[in-house]
PDB file of N, CA and C in Angstrom:
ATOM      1  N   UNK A   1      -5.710 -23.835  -3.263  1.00  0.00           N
ATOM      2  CA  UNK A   1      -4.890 -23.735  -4.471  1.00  0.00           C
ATOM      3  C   UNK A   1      -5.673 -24.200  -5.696  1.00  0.00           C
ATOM      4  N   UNK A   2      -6.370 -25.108  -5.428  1.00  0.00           N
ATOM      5  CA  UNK A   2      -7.114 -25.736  -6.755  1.00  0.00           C
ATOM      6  C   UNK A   2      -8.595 -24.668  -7.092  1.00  0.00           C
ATOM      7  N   UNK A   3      -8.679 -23.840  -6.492  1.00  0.00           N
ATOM      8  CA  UNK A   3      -9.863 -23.071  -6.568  1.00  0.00           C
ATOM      9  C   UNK A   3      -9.316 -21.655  -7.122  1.00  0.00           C
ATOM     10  N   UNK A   4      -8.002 -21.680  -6.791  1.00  0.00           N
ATOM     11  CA  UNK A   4      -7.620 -20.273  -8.004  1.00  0.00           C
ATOM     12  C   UNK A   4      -7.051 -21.093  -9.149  1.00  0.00           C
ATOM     13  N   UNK A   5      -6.510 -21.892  -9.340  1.00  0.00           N
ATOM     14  CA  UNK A   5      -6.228 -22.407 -10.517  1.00  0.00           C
ATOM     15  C   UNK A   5      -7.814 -22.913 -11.693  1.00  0.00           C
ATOM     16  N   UNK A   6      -8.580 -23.144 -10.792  1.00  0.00           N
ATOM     17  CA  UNK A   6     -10.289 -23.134 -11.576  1.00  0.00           C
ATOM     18  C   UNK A   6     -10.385 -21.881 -11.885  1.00  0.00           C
ATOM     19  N   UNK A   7     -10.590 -20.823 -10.901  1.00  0.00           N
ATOM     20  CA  UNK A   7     -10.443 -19.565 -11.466  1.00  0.00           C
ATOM     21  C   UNK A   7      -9.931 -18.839 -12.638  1.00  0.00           C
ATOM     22  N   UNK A   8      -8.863 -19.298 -12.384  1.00  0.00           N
ATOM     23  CA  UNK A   8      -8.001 -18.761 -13.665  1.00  0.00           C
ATOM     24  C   UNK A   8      -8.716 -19.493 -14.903  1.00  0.00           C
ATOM     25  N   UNK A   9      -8.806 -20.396 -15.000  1.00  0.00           N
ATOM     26  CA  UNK A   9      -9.159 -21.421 -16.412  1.00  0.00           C
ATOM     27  C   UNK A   9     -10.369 -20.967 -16.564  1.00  0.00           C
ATOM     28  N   UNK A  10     -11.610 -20.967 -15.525  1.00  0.00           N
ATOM     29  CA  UNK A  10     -12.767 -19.810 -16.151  1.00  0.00           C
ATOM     30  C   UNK A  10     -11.869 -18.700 -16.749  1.00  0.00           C
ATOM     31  N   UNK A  11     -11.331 -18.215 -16.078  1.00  0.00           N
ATOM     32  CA  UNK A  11     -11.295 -17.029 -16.961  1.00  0.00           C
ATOM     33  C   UNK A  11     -10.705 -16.819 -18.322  1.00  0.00           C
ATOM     34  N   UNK A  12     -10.072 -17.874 -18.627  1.00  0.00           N
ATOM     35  CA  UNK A  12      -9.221 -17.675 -19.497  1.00  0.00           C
ATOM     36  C   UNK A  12     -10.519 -18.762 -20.699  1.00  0.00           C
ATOM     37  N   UNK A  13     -11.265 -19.605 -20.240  1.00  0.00           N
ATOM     38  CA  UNK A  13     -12.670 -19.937 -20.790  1.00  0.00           C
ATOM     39  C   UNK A  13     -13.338 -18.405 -21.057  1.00  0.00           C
ATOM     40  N   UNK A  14     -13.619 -17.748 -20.352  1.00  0.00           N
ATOM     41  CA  UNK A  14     -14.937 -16.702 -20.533  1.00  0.00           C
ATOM     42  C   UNK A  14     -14.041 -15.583 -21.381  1.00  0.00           C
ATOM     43  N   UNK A  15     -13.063 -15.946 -21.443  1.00  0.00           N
ATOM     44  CA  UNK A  15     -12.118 -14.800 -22.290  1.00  0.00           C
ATOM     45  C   UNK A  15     -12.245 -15.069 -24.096  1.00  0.00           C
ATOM     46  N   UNK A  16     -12.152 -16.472 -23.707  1.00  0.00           N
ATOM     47  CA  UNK A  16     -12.484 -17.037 -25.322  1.00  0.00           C
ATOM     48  C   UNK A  16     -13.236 -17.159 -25.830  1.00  0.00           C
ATOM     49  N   UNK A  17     -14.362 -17.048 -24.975  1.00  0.00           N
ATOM     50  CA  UNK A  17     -15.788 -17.324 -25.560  1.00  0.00           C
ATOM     51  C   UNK A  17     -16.262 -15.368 -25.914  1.00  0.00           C
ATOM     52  N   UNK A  18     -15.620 -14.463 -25.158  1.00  0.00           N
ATOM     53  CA  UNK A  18     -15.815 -13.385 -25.468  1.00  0.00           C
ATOM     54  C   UNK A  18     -15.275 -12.885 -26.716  1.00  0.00           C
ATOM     55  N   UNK A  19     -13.480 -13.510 -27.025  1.00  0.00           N
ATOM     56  CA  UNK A  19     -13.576 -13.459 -28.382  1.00  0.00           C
ATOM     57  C   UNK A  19     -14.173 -14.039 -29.570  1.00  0.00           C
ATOM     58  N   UNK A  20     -14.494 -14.708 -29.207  1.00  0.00           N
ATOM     59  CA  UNK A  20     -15.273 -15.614 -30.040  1.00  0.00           C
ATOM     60  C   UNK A  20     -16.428 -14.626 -30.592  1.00  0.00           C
ATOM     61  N   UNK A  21     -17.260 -14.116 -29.350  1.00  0.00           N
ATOM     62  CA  UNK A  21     -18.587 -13.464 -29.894  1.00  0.00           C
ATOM     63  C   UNK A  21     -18.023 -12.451 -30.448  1.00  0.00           C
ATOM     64  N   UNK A  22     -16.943 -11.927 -30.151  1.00  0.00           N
ATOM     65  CA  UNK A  22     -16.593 -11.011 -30.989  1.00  0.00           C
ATOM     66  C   UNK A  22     -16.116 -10.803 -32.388  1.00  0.00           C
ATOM     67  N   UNK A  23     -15.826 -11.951 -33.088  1.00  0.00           N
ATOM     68  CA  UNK A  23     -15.355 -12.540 -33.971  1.00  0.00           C
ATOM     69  C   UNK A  23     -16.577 -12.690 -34.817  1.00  0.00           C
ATOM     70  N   UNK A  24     -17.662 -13.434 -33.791  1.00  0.00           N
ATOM     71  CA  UNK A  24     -18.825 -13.648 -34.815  1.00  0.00           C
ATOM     72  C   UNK A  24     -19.317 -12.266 -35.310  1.00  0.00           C
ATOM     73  N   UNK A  25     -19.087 -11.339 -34.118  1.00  0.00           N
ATOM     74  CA  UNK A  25     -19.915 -10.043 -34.776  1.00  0.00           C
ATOM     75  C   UNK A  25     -18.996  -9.316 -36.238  1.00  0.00           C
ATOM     76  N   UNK A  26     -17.939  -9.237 -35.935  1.00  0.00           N
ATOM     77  CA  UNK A  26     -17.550  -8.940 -36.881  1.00  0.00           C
ATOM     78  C   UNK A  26     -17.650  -9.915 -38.254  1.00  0.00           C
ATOM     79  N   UNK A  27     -17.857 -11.039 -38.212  1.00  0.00           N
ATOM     80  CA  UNK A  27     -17.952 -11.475 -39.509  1.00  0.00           C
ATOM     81  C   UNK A  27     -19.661 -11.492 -39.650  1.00  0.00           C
ATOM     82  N   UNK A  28     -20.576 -11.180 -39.363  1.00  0.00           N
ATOM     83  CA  UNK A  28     -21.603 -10.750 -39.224  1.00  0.00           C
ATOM     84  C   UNK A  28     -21.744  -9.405 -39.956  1.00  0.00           C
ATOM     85  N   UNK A  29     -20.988  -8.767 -39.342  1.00  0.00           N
ATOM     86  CA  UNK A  29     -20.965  -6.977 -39.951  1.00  0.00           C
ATOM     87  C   UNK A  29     -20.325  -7.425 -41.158  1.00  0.00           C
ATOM     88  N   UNK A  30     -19.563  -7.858 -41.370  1.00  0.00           N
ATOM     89  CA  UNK A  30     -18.848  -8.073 -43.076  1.00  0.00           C
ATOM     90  C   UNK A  30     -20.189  -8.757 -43.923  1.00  0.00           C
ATOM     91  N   UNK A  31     -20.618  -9.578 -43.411  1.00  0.00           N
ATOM     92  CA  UNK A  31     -21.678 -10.016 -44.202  1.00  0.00           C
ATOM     93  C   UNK A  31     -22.856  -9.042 -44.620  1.00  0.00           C
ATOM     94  N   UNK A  32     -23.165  -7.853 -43.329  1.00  0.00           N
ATOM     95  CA  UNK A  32     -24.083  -6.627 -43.757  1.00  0.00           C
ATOM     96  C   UNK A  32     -23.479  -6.064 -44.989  1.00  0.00           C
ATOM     97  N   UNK A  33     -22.661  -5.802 -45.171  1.00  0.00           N
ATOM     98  CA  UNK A  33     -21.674  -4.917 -45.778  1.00  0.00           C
ATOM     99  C   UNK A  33     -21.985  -5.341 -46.715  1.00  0.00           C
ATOM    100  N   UNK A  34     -21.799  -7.065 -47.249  1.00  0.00           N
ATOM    101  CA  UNK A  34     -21.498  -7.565 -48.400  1.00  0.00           C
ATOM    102  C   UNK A  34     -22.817  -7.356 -49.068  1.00  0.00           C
ATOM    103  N   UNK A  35     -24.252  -7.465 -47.978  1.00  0.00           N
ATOM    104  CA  UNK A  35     -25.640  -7.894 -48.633  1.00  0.00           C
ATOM    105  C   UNK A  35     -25.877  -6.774 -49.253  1.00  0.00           C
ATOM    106  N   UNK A  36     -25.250  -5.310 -48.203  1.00  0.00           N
ATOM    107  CA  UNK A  36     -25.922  -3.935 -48.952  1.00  0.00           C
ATOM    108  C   UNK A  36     -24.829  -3.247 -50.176  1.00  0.00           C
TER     109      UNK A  36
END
């Protein structure tokens, strides 16, 4: 039981960290935008 409940919390970790990079890219691309 304690090894799907770790499970889950990775995942719901690797979920956030995926939005995250995703977040950075887009404010990344806004910043291209802004330089050109």
């Amino acid at each position: 039981a304690l090894s799907i409940i770790g499970d889950r919390r990775n995942k719901e970790v690797a979920e956030k960290k995926a939005k995250e990079k995703e977040l950075l890219k887009v404010s990344i691309k806004k910043e291209d935008v802004d330089l050109i």
